[in-house]
N, C-alpha and C. Protein backbone atom coordinates (compact mmCIF):
# COMPACT_ATOMS: atom_id res chain seq x y z
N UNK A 1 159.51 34.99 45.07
CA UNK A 1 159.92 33.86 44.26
C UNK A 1 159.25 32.57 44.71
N UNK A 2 159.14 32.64 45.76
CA UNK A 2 158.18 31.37 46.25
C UNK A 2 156.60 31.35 45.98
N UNK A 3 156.40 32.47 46.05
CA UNK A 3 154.90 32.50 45.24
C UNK A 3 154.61 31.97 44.05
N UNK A 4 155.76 32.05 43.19
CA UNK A 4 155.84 31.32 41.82
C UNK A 4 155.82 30.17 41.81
N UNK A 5 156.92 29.34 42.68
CA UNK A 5 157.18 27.90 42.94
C UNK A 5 156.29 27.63 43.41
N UNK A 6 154.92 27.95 44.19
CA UNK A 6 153.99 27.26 44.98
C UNK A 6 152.32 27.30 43.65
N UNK A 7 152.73 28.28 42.51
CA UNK A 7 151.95 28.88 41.97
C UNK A 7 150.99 27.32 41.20
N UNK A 8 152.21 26.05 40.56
CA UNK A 8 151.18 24.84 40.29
C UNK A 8 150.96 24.58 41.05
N UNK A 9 151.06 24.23 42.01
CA UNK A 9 150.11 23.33 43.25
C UNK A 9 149.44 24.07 44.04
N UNK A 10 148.99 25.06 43.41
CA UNK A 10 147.38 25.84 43.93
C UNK A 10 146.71 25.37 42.94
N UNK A 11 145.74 24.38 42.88
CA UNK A 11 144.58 24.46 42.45
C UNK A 11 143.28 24.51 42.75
N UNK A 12 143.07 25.89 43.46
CA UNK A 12 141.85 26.26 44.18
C UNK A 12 141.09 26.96 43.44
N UNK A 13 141.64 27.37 42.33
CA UNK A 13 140.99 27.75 41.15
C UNK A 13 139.89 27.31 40.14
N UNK A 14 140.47 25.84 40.24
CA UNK A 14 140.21 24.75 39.00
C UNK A 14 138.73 24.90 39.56
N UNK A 15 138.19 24.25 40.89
CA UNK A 15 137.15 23.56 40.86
C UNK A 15 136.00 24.71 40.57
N UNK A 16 136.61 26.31 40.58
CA UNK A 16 135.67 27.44 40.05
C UNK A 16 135.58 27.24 38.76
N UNK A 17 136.08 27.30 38.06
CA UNK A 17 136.26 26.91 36.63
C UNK A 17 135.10 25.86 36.09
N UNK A 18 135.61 24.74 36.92
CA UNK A 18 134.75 23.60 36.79
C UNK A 18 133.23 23.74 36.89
N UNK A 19 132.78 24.36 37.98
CA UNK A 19 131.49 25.01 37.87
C UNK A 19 131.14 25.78 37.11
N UNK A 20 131.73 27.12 37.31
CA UNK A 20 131.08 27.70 35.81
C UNK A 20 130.91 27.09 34.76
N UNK A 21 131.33 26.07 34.33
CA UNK A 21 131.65 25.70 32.97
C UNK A 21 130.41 24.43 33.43
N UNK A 22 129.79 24.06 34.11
CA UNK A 22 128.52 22.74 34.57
C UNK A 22 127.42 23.92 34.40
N UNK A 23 127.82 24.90 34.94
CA UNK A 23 126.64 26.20 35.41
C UNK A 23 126.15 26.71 33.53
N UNK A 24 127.20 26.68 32.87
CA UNK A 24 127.01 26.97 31.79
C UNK A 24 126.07 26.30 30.48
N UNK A 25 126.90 24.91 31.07
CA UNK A 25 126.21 23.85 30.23
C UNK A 25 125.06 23.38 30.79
N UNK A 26 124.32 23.77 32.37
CA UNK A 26 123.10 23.96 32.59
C UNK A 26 121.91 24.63 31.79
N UNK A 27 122.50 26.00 32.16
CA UNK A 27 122.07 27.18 31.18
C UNK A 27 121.12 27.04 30.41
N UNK A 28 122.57 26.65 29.12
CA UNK A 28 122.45 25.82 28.06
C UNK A 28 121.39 25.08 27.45
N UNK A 29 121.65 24.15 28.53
CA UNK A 29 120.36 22.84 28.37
C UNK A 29 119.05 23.20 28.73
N UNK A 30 118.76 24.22 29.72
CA UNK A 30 117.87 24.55 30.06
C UNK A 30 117.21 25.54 29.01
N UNK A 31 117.96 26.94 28.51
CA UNK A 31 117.57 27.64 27.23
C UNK A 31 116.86 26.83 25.69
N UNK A 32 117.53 25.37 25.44
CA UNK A 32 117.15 25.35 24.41
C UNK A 32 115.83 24.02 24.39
N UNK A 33 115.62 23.49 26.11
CA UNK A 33 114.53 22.56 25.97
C UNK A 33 113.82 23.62 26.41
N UNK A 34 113.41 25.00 26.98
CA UNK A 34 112.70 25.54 27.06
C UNK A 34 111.62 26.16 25.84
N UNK A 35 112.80 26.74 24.90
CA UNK A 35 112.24 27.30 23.75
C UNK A 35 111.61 26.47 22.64
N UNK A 36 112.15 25.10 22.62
CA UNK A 36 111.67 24.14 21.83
C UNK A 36 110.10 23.67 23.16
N UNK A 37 110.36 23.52 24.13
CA UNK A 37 108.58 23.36 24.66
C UNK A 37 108.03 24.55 24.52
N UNK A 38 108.73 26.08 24.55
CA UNK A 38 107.73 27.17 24.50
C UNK A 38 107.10 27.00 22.34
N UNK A 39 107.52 27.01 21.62
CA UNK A 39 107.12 26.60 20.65
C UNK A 39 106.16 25.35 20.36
N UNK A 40 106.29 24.29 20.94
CA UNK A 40 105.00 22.92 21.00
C UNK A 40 103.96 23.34 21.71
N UNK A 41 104.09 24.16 23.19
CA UNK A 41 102.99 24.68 23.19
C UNK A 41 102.18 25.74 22.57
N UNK A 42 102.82 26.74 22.42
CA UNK A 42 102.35 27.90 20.92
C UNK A 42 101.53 26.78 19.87
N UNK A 43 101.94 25.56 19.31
CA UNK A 43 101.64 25.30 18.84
C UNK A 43 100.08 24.65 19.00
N UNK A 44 100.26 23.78 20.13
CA UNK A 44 99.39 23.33 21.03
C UNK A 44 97.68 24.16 20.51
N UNK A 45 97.97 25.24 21.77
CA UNK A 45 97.53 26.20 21.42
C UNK A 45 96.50 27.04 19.91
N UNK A 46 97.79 27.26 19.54
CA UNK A 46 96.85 27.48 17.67
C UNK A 46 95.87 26.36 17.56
N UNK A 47 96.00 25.30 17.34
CA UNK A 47 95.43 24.03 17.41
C UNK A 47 94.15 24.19 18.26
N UNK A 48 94.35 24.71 19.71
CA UNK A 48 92.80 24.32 20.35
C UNK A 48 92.02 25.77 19.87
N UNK A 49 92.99 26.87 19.79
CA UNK A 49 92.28 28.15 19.66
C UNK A 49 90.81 28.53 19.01
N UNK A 50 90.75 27.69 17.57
CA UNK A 50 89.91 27.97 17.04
C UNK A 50 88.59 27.35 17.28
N UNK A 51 88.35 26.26 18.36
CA UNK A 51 87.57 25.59 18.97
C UNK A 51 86.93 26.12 20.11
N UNK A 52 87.52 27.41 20.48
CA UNK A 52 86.52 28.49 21.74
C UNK A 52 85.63 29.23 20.89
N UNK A 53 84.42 29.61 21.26
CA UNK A 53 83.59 30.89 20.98
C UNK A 53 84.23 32.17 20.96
N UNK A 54 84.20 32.64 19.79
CA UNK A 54 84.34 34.20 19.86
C UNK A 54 83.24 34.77 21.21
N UNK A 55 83.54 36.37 21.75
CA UNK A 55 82.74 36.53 22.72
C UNK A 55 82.69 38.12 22.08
């Protein structure tokens, strides 16, 4: 029964939470400025491509 009563004032939990959820929205941020630069350069690219010599 005291495990219960002590059960709010554990919050050793939270600050896991808290990370995952920074770790996530890292991720995140990282997935979608990646794919938007992997696309500008693709683009890049097409652009200089046709300016090499065939071999």
């Amino acid at each position: 029964m005291r495990r219960w009563k002590k059960l709010p004032e554990d919050d050793s939990g939270v600050s896991t939470v808290e990370y995952a959820l920074l770790l996530a929205m890292i991720i995140l941020i990282s997935v979608s400025t990646l794919g938007g630069l992997g696309v500008e350069v693709n683009n890049i690219y097409l652009v200089i491509d046709p300016s090499f010599p065939d071999r």
